[in-house]
Protein backbone atom coordinates (compact mmCIF):
# COMPACT_ATOMS: atom_id res chain seq x y z
CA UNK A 1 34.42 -29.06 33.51
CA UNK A 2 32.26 -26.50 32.36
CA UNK A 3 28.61 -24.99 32.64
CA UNK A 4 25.61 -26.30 30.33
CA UNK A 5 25.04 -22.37 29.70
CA UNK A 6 28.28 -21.84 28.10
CA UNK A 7 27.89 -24.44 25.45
CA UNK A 8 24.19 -24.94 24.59
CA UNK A 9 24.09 -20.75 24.30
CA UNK A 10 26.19 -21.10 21.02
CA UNK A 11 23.93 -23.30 19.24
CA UNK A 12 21.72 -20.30 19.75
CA UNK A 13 23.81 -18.33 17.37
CA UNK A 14 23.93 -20.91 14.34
CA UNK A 15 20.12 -20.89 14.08
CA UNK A 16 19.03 -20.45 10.05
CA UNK A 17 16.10 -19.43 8.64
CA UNK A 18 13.89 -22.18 6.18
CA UNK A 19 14.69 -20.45 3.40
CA UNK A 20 18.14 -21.14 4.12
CA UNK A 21 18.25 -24.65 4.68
CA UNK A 22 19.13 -25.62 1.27
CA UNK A 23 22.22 -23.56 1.75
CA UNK A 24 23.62 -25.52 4.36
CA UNK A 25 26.26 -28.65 2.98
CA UNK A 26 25.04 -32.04 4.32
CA UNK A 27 28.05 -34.29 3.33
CA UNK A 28 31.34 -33.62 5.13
CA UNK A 29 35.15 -35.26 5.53
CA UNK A 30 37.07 -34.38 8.34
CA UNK A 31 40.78 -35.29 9.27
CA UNK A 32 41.63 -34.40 12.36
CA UNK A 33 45.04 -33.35 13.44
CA UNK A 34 47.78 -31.21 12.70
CA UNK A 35 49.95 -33.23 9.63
CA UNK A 36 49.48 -33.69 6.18
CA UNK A 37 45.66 -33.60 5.03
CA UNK A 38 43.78 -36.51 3.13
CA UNK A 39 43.07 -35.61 -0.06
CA UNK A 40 38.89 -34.62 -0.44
CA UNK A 41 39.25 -33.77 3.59
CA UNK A 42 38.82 -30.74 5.54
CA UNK A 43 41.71 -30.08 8.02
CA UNK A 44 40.40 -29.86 11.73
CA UNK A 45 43.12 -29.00 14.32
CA UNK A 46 42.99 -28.23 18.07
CA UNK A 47 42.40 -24.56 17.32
CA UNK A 48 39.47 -25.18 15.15
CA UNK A 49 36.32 -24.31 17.02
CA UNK A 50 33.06 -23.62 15.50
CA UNK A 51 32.61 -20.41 13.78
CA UNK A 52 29.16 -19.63 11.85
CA UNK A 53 31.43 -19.10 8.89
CA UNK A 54 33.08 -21.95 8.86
CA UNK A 55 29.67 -23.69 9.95
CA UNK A 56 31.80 -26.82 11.90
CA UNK A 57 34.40 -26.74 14.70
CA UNK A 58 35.05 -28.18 18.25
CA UNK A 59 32.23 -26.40 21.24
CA UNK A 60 33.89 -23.66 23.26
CA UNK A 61 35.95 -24.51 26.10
CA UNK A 62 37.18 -28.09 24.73
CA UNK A 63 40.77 -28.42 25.42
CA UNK A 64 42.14 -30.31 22.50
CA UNK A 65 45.84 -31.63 21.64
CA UNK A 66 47.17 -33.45 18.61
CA UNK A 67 49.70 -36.14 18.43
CA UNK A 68 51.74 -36.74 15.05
CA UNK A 69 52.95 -40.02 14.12
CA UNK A 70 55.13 -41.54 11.40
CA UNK A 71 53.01 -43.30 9.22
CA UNK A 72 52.55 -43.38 5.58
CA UNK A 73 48.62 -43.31 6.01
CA UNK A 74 48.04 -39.69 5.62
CA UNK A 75 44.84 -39.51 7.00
CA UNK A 76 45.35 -42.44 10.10
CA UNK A 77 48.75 -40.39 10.80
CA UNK A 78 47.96 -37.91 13.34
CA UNK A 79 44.55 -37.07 15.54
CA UNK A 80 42.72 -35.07 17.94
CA UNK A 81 42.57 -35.88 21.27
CA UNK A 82 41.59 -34.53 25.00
CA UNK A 83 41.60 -35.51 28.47
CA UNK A 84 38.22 -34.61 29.25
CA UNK A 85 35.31 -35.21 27.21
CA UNK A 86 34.98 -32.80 24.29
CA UNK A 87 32.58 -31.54 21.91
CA UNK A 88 32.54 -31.19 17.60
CA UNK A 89 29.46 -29.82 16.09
CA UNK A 90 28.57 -29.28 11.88
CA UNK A 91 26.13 -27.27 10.84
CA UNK A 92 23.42 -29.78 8.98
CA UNK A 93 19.67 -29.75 7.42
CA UNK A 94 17.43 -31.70 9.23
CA UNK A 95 17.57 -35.51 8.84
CA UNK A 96 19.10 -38.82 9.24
CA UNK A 97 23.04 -38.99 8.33
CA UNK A 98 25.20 -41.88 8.66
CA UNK A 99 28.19 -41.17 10.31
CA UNK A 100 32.22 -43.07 9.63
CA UNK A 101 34.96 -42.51 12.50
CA UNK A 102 38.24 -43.78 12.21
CA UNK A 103 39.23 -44.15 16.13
CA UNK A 104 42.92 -45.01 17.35
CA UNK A 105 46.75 -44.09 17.51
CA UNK A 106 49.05 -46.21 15.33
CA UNK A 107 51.53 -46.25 17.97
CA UNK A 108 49.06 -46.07 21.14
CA UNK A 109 45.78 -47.47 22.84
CA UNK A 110 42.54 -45.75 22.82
CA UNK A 111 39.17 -46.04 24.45
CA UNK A 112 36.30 -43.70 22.90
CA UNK A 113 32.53 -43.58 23.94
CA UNK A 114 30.61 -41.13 21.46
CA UNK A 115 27.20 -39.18 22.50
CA UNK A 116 25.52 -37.34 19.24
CA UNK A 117 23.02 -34.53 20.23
CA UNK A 118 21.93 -34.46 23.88
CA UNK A 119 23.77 -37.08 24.98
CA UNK A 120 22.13 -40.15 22.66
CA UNK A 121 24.74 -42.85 22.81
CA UNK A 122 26.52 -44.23 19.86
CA UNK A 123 29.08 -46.01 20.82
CA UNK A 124 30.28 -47.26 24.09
CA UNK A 125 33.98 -47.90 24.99
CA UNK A 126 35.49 -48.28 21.39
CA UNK A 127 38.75 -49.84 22.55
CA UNK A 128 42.07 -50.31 20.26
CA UNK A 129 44.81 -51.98 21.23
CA UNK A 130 48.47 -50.53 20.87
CA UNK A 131 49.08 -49.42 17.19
CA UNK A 132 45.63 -50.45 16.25
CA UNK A 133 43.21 -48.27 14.43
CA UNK A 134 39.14 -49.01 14.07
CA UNK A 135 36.21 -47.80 12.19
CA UNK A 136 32.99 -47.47 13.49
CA UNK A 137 29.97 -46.19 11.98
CA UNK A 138 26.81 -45.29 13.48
CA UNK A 139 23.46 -43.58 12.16
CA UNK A 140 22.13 -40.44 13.81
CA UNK A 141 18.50 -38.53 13.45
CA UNK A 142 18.95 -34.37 13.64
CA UNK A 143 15.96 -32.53 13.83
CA UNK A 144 14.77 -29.02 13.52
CA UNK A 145 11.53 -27.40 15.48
CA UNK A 146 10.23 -26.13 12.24
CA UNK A 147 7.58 -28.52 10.71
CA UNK A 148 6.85 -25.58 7.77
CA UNK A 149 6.72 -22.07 6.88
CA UNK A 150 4.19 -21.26 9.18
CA UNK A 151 4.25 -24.08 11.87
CA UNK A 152 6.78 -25.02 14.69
CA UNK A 153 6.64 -27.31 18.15
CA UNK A 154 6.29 -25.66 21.01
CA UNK A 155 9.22 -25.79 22.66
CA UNK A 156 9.84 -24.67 26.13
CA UNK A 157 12.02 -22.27 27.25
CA UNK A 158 14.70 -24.73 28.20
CA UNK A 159 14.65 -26.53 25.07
CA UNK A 160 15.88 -23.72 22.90
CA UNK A 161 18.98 -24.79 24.42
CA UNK A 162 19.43 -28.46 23.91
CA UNK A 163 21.22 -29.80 21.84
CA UNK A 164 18.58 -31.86 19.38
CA UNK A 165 16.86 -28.54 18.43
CA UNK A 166 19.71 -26.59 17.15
CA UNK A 167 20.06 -26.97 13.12
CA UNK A 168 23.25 -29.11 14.45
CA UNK A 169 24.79 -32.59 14.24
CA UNK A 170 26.66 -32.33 17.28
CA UNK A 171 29.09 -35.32 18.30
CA UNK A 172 30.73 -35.64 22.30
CA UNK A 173 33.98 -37.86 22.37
CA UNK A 174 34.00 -39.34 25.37
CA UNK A 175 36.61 -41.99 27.50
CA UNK A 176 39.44 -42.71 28.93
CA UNK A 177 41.55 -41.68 25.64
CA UNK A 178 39.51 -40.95 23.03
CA UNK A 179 41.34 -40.07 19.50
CA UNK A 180 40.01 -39.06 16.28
CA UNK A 181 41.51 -39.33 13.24
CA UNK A 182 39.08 -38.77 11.15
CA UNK A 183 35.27 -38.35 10.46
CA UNK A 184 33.01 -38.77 7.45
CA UNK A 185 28.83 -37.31 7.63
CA UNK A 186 26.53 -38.18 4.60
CA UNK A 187 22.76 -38.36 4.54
CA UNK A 188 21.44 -41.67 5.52
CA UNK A 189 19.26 -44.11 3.11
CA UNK A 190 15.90 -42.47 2.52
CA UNK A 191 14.75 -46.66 2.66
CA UNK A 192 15.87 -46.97 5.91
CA UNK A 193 12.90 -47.44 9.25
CA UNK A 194 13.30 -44.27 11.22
CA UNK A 195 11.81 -45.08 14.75
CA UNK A 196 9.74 -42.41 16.14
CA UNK A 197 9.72 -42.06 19.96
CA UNK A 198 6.88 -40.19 21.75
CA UNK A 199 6.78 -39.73 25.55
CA UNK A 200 8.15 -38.09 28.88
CA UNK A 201 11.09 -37.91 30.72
CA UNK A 202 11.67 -41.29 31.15
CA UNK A 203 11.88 -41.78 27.39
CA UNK A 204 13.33 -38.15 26.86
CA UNK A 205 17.28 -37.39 25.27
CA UNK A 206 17.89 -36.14 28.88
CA UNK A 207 19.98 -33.23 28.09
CA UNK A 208 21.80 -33.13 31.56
CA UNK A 209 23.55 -35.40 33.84
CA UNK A 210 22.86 -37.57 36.23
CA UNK A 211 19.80 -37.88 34.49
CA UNK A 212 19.01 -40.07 31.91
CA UNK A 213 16.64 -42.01 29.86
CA UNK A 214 15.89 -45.24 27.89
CA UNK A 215 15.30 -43.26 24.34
CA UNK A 216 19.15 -41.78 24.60
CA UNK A 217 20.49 -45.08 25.35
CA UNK A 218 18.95 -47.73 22.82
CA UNK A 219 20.47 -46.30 19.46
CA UNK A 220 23.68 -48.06 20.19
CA UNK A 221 22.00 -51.49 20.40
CA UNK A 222 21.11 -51.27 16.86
CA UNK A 223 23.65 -51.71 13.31
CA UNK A 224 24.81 -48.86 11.50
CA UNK A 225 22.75 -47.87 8.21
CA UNK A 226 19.97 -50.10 9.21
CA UNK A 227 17.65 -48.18 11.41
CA UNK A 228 17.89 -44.66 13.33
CA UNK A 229 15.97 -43.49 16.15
CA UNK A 230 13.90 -40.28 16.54
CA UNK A 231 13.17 -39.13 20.25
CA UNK A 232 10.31 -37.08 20.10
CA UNK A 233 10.07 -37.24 23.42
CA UNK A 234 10.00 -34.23 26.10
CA UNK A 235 9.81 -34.45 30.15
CA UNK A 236 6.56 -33.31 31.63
CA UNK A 237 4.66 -34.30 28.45
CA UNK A 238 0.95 -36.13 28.72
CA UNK A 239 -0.58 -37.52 25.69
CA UNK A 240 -2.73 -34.71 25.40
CA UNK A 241 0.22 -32.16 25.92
CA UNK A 242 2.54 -33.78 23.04
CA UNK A 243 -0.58 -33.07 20.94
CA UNK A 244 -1.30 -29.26 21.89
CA UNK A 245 2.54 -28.52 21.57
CA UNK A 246 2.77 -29.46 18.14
CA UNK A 247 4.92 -32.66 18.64
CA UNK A 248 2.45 -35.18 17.36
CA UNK A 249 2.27 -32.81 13.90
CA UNK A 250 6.06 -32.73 13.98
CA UNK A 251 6.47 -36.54 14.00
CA UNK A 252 3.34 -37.15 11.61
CA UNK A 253 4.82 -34.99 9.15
CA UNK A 254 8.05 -37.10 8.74
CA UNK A 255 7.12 -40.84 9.75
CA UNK A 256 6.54 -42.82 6.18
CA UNK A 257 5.65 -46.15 5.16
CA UNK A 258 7.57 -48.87 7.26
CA UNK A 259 8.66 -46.43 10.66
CA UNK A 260 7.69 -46.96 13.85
CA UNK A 261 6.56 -45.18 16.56
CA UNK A 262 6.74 -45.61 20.16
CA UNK A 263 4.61 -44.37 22.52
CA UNK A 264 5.12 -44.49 25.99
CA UNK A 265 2.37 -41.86 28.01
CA UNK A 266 1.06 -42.61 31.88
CA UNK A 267 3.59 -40.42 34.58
CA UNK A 268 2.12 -37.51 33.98
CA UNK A 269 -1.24 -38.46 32.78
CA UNK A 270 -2.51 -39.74 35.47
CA UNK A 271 -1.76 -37.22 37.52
CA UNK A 272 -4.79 -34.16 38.44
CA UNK A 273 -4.83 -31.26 35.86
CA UNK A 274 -4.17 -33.47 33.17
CA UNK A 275 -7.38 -33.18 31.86
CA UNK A 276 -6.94 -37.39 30.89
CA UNK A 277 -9.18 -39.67 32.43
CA UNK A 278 -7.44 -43.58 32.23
CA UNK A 279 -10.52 -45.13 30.44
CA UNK A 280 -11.96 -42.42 28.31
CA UNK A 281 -9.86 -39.13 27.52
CA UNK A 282 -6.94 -41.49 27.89
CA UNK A 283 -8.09 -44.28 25.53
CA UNK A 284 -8.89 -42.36 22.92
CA UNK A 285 -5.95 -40.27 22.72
CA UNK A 286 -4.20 -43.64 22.01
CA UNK A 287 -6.60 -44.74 19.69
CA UNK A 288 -6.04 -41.51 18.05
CA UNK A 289 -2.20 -41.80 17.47
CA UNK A 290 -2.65 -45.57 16.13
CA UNK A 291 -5.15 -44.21 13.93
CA UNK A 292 -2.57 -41.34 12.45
CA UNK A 293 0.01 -43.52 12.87
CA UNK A 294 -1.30 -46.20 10.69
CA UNK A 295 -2.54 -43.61 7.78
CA UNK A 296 0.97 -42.71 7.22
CA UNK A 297 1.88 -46.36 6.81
CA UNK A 298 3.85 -46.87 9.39
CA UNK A 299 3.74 -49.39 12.65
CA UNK A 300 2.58 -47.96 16.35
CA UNK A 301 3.56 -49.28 19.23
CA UNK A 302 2.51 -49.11 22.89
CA UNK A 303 5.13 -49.26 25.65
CA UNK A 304 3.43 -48.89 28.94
CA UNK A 305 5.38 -46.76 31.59
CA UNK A 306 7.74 -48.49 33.83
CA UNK A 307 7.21 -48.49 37.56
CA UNK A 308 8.17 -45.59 40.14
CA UNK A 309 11.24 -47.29 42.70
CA UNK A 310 8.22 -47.53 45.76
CA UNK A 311 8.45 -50.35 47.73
CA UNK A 312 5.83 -52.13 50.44
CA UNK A 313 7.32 -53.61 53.67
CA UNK A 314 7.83 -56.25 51.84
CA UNK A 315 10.49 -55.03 49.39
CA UNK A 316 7.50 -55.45 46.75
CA UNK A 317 7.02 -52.68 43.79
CA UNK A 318 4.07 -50.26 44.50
CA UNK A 319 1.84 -49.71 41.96
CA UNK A 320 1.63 -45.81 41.63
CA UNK A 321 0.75 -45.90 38.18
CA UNK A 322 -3.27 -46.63 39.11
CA UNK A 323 -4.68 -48.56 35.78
CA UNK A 324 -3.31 -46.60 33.74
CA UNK A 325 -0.79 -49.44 32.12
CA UNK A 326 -4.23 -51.38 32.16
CA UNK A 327 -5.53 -49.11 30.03
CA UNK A 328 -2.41 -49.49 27.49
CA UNK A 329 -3.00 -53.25 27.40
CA UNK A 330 -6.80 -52.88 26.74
CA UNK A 331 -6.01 -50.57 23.72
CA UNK A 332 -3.15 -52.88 22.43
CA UNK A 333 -5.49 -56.08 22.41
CA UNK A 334 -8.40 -53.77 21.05
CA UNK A 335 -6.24 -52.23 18.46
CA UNK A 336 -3.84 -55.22 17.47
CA UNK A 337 -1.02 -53.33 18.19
CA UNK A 338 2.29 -54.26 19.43
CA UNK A 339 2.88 -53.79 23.31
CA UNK A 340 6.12 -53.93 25.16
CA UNK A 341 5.10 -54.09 28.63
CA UNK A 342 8.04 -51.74 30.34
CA UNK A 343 5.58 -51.60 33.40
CA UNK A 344 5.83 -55.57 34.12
CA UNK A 345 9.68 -55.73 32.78
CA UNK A 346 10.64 -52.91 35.44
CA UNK A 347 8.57 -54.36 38.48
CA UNK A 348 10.78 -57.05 38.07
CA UNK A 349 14.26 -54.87 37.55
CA UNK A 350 13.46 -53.30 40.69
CA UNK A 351 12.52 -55.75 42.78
CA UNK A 352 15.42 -57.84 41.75
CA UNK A 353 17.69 -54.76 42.86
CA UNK A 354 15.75 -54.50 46.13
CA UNK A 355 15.45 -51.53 48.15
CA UNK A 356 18.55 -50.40 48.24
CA UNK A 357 20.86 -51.26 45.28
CA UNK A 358 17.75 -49.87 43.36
CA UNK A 359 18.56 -46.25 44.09
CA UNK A 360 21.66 -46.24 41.53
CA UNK A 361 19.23 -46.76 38.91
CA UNK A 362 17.83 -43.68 39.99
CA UNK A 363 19.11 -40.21 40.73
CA UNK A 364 20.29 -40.48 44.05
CA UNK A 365 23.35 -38.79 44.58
CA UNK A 366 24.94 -37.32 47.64
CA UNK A 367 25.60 -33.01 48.37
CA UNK A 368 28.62 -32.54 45.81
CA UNK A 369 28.56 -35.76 44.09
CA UNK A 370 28.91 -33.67 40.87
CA UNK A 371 30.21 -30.27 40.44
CA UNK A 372 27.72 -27.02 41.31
CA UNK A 373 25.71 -29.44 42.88
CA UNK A 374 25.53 -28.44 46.97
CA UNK A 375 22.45 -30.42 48.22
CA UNK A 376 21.83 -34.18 48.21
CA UNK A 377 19.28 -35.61 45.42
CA UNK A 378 16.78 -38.32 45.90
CA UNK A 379 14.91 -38.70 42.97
CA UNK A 380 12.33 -42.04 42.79
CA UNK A 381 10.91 -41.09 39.20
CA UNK A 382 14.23 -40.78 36.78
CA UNK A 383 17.19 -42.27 36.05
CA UNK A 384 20.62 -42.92 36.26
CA UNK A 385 23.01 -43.68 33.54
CA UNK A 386 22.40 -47.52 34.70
CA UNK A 387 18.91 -47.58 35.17
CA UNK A 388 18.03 -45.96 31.96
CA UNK A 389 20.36 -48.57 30.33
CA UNK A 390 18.60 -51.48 31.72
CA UNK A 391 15.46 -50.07 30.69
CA UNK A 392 16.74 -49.60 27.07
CA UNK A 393 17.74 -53.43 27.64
CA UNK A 394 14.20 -54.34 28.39
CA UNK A 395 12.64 -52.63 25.26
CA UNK A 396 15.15 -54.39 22.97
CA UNK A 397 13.52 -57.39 25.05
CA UNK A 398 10.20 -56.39 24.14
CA UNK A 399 11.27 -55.59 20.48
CA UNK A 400 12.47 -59.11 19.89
CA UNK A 401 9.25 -61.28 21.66
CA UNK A 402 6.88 -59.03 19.05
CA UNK A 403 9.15 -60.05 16.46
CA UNK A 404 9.08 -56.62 14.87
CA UNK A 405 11.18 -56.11 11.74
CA UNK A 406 13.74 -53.88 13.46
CA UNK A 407 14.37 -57.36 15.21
CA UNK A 408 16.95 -58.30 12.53
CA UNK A 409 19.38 -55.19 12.39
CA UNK A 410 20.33 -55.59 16.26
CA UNK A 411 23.71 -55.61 16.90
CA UNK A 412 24.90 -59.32 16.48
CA UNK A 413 26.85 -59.30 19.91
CA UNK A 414 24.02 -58.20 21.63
CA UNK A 415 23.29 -61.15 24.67
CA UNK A 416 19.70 -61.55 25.56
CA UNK A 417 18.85 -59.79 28.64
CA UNK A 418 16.50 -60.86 31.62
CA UNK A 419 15.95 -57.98 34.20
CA UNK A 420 15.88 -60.63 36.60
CA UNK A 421 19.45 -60.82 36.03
CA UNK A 422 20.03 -57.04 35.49
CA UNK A 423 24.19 -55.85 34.94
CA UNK A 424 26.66 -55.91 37.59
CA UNK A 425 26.60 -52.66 39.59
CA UNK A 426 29.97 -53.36 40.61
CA UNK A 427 31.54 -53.79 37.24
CA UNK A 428 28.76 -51.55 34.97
CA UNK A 429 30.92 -48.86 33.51
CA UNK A 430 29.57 -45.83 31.87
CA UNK A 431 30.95 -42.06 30.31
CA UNK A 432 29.37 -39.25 32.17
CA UNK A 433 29.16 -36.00 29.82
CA UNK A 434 29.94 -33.16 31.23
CA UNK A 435 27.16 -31.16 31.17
CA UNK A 436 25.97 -31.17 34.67
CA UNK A 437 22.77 -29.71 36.33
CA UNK A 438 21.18 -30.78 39.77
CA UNK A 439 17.70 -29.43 38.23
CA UNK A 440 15.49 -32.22 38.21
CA UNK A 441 13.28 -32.43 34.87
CA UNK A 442 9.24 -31.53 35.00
CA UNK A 443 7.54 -34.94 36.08
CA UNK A 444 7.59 -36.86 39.24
């Protein structure tokens, strides 16, 4: 295990310029391991970490072992491989990139989860049996503060060092025994729908555990080379705030004809200071964004904010919200734009937990539940791993009832899902990073 600090810091270092960014290679082949090398490959071996020279490598710290085997398959004959979860970042220009791993151990088992940036999941528990190898591909957004020469977001001081910020693809193996053998980046079809996600915290690529969100967790419901998701999103953000900060013009300057974007604003709106009333300021902001939205050619859509975990003495959801998911419906129906109504969806999650099971869908952990961490944490607002999975559950929900067009690349084992009937706790199963913090995000 170690600190957040001493791997985020380094993406610090690999920062580049604008005028560089043509500079930077944006197809790569990797073969990971220590034996022969595939022809058109790049050797990567446990030594290899990242060096701005080389512009790719493993994150510091990441204690990584290869295993040779005999095979005739040069570049399926050896991998990489780690008992705790490890880290490989390239050096990239900003975009979308479709991404080829070749996971497994021709005379072993495997099991690999991957994360890409701050912990958006890709793939969960990729499992081969013994002497079996897979490939998997997956599509990945990787974005860059600047918007243009003279304009940037606003980032806050603890996003300079995340992970989605840094002029970096970077890719977390995760599982029980995850081994590469090999990985392939190339840009991603200009044609494909890139969806744009705009919110707070709970929609945020939470860059820390044991928090998490539903915009780091629905990529991996969704086919390779088909679509690719763009969180936007930032905890303690309003409406009005994503707008000041530049993150509006950031997402406006990239969505084309045939994206989507996602909005999901009401946690910290509604709260005093905001400077957003629910019927006016409010309104129009959203008007606003469907307006800009549209202009571009692409499709909005409103996601009002799922519930807070407060229950009445009757094990009933509190509203906490006031009308501000009102207000969302209004504007949908005014507008004729698609809603996915998170806020009714997660009344019922909740409730159908109950007062207690609820709270691992939240962060409630226990003093020293996770390393550093020396005082208990009851958090009502934000997630768990679990709870932000469910959520992701619900939107795919709420994707397929307004038949949008991203409808037809979900995964074709996905099972319906009714958050009446939420997953097992007892047998829900899930990679924690390790990048740890007990510092809850802005937002309540």
């Amino acid at each position: 295990m170690f600190s957040h600090k001493s791997v985020l810091s380094l993406c610090l270092l690999t920062a580049v310029n604008l005028t560089a960014f043509s500079q930077v290679k944006n197809s790569f082949k990797f073969d990971f391991g220590t034996g022969a090398v595939a022809k058109g490959y790049q050797a990567v071996g446990p030594s290899d970490y990242y060096s701005k020279t080389k512009g790719f490598g493993f994150m510091p710290n990441a204690k990584i072992s290869s295993e040779n085997r005999a095979s005739k398959e040069v570049l399926t004959a050896d991998f990489c491989t780690s008992n705790t979860p490890f880290f490989f970042t390239v050096d990239v220009p900003e975009g979308n990139y479709d991404v080829k791993v070749i996971l497994g151990d021709s005379e072993g088992t495997s099991s690999t989860s991957i994360k890409a940036e701050c912990r958006r999941l890709m793939l969960a528990k990729v499992e081969t049996e013994k002497g079996k190898l897979i490939t998997k591909n997956f599509t990945v957004n990787v974005r860059y503060p600047e918007i243009s020469d003279s304009s940037s977001v606003k980032l806050k001081p603890r996003e300079k060092d995340y992970l989605h910020w840094d002029h970096q693809l970077t890719l977390e193996f995760n599982g029980n025994s995850p081994k590469v053998c090999a990985l392939e980046i190339t840009p991603a079809s200009s044609k494909i729908p890139t969806v744009f996600l705009a919110g707070n915290s709970t929609v945020v690529d939470q860059a820390i555990e044991p928090f998490a969100a539903w915009g780091q967790m629905i990529p991996s419901f969704f086919q390779a080379g088909k679509v690719v998701f763009a969180n936007h999103a930032e905890s303690g953000e309003t409406i009005k705030s994503f707008t000041s900060e530049k993150r509006l013009e950031k997402v406006l300057s990239q969505i084309k004809k045939g994206d989507y974007f996602f909005m999901e604003f009401a946690h910290n709106d509604q709260k005093p200071g905001s400077g957003l009333k629910s019927q006016t300021t409010y309104k129009e902001y959203l008007v606003s964004f469907i307006k800009k939205t549209r202009e571009k050619g692409a499709i909005p859509v409103l996601v009002t904010s799922m519930h807070r975990r407060r229950f009445d003495e009757n094990g009933k959801i509190i509203n906490t919200l006031e009308d501000f998911p009102d207000a969302m419906r209004q504007i949908a129906k005014d507008e004729n734009v698609a809603l996915i109504d998170l806020n009714n969806m997660s009344k019922t999650l909740w409730e159908t937990l109950g007062v207690e099971n609820s709270k691992k869908a939240f962060v409630h952990y226990e003093a020293n539940t996770f390393p550093n961490q020396e005082k208990a944490i009851h958090d009502d607002t934000h997630f768990s791993n679990y709870g932000a999975f469910q959520l992701a559950k619900c939107i795919v929900e709420g994707i397929k009832s307004n038949h949008l067009g991203i409808e037809k690349y979900l995964n074709k084992d996905f099972k319906a899902y009714n958050p009446a009937q939420p997953d097992d706790l007892n047998t829900w199963d899930f990679p924690v990073s390790p990048l740890v913090s007990v510092i809850k995000p802005d937002g309540n």
